[in-house]
N, C-alpha and C. Protein backbone atom coordinates (compact mmCIF):
# COMPACT_ATOMS: atom_id res chain seq x y z
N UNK A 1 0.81 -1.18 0.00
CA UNK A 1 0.00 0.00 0.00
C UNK A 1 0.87 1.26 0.00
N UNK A 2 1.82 1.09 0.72
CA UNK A 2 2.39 1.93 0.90
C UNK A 2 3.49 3.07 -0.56
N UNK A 3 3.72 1.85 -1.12
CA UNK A 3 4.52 1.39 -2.82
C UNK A 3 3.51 2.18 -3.06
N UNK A 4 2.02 1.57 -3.14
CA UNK A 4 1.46 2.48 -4.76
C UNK A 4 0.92 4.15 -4.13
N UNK A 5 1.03 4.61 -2.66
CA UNK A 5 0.72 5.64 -2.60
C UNK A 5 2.45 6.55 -3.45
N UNK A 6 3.55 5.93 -3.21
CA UNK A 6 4.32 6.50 -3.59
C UNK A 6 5.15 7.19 -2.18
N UNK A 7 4.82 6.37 -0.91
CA UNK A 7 5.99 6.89 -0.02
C UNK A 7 6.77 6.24 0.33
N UNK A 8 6.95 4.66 -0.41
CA UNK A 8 8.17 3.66 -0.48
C UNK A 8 8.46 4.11 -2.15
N UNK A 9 9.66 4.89 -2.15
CA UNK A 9 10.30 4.51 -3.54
C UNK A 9 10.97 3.17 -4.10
N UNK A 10 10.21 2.51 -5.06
CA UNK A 10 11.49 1.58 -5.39
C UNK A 10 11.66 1.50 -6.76
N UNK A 11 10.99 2.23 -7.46
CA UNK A 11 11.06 2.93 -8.87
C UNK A 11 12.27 3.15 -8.71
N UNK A 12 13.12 3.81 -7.65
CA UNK A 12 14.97 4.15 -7.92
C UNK A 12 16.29 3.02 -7.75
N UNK A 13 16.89 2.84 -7.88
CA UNK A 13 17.63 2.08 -8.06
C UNK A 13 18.12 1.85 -6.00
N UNK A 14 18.38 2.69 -5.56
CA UNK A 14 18.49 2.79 -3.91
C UNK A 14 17.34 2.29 -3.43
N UNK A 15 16.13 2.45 -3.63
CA UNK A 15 14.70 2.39 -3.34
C UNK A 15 14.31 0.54 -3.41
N UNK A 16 14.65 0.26 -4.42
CA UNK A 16 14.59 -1.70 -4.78
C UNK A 16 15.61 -2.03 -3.97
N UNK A 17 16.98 -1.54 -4.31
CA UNK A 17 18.12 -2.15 -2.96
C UNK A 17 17.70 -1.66 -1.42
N UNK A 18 17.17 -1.19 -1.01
CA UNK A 18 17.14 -0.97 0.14
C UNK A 18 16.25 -1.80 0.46
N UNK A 19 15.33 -1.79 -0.02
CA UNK A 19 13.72 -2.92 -0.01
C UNK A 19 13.74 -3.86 0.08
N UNK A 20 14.76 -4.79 -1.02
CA UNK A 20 15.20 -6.12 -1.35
C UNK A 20 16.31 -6.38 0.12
N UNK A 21 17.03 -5.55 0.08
CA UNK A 21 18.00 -5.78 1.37
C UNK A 21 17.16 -5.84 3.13
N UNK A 22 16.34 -4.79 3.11
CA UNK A 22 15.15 -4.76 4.52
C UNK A 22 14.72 -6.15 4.71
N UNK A 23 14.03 -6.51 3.09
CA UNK A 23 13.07 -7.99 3.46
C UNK A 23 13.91 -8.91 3.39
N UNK A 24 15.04 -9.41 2.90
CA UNK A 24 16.05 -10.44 3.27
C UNK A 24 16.38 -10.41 4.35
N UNK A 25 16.92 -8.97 4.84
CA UNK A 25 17.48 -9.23 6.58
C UNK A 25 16.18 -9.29 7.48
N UNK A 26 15.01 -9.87 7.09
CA UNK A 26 13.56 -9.84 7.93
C UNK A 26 13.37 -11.36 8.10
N UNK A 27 13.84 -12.22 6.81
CA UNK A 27 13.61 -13.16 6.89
C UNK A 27 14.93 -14.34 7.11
N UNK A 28 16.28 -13.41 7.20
CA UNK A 28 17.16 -14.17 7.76
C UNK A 28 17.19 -14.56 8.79
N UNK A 29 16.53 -12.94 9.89
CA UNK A 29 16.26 -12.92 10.97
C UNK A 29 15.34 -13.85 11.62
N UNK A 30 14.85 -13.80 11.02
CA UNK A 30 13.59 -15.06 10.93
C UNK A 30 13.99 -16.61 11.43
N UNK A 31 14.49 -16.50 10.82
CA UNK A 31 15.65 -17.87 10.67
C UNK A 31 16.57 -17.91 11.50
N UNK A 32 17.26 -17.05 11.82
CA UNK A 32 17.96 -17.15 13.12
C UNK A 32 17.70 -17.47 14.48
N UNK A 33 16.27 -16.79 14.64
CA UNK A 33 15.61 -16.95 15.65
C UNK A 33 14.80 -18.09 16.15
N UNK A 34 14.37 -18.74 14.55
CA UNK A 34 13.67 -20.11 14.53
C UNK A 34 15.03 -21.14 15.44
N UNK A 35 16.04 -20.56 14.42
CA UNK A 35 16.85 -21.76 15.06
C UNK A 35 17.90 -21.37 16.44
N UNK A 36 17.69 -20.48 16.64
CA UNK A 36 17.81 -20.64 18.39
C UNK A 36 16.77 -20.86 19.01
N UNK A 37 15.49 -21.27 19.40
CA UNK A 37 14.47 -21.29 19.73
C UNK A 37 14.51 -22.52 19.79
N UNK A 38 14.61 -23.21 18.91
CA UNK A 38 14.55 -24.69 18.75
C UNK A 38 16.12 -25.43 19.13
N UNK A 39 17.16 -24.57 18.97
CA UNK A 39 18.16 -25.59 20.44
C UNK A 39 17.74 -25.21 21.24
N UNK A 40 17.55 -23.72 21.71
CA UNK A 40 16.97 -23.68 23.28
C UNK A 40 16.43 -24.78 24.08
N UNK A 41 15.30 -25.30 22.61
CA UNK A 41 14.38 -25.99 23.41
C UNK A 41 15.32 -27.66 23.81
N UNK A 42 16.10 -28.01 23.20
CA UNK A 42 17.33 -29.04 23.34
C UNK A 42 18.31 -28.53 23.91
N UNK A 43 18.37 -27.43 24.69
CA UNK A 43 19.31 -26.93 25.71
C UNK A 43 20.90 -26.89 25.26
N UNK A 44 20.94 -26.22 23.91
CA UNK A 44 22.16 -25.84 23.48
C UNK A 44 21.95 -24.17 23.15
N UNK A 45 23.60 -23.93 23.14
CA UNK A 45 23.24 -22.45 22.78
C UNK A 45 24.32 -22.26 21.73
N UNK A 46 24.17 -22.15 20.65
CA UNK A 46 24.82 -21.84 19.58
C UNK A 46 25.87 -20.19 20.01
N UNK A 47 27.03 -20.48 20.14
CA UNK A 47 28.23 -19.07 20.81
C UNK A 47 28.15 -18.33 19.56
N UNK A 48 27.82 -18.53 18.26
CA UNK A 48 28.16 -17.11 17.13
C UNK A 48 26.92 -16.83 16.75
N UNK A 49 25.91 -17.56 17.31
CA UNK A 49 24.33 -16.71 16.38
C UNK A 49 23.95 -15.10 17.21
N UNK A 50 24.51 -14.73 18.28
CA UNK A 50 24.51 -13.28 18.71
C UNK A 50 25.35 -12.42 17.62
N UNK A 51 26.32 -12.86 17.27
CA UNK A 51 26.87 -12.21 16.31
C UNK A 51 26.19 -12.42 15.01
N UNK A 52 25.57 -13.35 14.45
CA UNK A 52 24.75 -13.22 13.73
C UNK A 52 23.85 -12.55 13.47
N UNK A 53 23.18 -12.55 14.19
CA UNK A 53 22.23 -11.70 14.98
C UNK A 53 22.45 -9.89 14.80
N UNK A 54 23.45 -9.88 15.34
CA UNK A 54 23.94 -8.50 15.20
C UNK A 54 24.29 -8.15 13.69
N UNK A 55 24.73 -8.77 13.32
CA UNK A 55 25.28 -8.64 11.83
C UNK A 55 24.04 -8.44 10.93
N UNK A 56 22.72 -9.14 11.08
CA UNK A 56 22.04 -8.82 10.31
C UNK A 56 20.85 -8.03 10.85
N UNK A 57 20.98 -7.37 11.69
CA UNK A 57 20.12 -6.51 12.17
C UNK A 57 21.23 -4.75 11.57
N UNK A 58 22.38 -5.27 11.66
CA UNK A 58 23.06 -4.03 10.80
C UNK A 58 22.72 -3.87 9.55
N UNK A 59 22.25 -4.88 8.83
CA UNK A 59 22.35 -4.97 7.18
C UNK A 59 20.49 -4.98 6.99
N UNK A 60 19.30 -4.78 8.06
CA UNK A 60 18.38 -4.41 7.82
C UNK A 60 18.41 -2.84 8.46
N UNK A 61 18.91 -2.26 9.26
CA UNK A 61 19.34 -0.95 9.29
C UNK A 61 19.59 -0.30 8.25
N UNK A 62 20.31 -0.81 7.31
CA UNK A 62 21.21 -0.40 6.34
C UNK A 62 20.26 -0.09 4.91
N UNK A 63 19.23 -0.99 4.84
CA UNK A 63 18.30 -1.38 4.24
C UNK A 63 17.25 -0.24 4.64
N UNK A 64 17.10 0.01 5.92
CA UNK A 64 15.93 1.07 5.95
C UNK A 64 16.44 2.19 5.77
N UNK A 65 17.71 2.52 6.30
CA UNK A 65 18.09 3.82 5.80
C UNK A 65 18.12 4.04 4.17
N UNK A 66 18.16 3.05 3.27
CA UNK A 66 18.61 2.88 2.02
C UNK A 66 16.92 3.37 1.27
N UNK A 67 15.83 2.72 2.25
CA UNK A 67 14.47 3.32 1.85
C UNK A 67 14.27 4.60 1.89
N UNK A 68 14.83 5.00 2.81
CA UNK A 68 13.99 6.55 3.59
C UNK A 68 15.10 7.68 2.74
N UNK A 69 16.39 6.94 2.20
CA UNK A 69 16.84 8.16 1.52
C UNK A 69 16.49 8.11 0.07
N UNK A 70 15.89 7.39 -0.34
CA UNK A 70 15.19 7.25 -1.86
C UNK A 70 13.88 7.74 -1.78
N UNK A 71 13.33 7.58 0.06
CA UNK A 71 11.60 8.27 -0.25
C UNK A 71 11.97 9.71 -0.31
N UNK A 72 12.78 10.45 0.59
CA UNK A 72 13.51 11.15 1.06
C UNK A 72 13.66 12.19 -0.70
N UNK A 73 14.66 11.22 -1.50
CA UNK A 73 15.00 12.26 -2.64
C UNK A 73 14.02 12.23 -3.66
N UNK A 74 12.67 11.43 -3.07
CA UNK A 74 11.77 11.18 -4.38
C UNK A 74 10.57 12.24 -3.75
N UNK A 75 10.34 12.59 -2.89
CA UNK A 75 10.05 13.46 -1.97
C UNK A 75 10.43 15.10 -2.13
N UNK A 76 11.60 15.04 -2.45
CA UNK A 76 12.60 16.45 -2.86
C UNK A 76 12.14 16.60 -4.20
N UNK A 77 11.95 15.58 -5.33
CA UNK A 77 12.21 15.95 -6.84
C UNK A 77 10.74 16.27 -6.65
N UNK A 78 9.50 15.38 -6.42
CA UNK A 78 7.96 15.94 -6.72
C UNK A 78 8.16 17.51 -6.18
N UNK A 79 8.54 17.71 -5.29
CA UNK A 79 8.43 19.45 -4.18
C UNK A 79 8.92 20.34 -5.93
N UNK A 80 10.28 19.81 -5.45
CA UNK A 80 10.79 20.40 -6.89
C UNK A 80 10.19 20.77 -8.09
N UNK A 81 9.98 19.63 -8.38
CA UNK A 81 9.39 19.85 -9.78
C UNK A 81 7.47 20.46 -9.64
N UNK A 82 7.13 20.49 -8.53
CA UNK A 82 5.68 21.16 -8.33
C UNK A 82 6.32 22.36 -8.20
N UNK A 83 6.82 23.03 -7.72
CA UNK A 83 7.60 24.28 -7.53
C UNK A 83 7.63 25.24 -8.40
N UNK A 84 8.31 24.44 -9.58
CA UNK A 84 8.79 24.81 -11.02
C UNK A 84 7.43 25.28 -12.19
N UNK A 85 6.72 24.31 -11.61
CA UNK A 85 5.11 24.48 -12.50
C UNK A 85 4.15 24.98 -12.18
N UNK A 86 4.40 26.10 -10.86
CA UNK A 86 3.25 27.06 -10.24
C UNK A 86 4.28 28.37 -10.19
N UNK A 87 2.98 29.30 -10.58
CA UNK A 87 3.59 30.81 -10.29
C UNK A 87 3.27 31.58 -9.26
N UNK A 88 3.78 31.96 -8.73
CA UNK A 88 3.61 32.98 -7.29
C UNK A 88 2.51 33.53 -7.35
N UNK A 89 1.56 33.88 -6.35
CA UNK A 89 0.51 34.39 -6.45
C UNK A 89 0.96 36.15 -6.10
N UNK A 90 -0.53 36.87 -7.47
CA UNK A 90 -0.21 38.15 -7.07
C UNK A 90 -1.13 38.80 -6.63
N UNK A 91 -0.98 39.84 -5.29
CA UNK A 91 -2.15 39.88 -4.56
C UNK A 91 -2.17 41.37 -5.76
N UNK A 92 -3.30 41.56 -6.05
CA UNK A 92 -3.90 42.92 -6.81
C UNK A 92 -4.68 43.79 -5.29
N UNK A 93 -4.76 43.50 -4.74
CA UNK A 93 -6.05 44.34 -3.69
C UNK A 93 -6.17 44.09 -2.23
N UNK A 94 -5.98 44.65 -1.58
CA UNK A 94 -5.79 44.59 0.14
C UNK A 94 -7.71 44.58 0.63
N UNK A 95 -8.48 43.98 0.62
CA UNK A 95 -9.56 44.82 1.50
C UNK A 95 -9.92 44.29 2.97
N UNK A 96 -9.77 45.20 3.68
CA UNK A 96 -10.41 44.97 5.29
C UNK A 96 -11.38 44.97 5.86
């Protein structure tokens, strides 16, 4: 919904990478968590999935910032370019 109002860009080339990168690190995460959950439940603790963990919570960070600066400059060009195609209004007449 958000895509066809036009405040997720992914029409830009930053806008699809950031998007594509968000929902991969959503569903790695995903996966990470499945599978600590399930040694938990067999009472192991995997020593590098925190770093995992961390690692891809950086690379969905990375991913949202990668959205918000493509909504961000797609945001700037509409202002812009509405800007460009209206003329200042001229007041002719004061009345009180």
């Amino acid at each position: 919904m958000l895509v066809e109002k036009g405040t997720i860009a992914i029409n830009t080339r930053a806008g699809f990478i950031g998007t594509t990168t968000f929902v991969a690190g959503v569903i790695i995460n995903e996966v990470f968590l499945t599978f600590q959950g399930i040694s938990a439940l067999f009472g192991l603790y995997p020593q590098r999935l925190p770093i995992l963990l961390l690692a891809n919570t950086i690379v969905m960070a990375s991913g949202a910032l990668l959205v918000f600066i493509a909504s961000v400059k797609t945001i700037k060009s509409i202002n812009y370019s509405l800007h460009l195609n209206t003329k200042p209004l001229k007041i002719t007449s004061w009345k009180l």
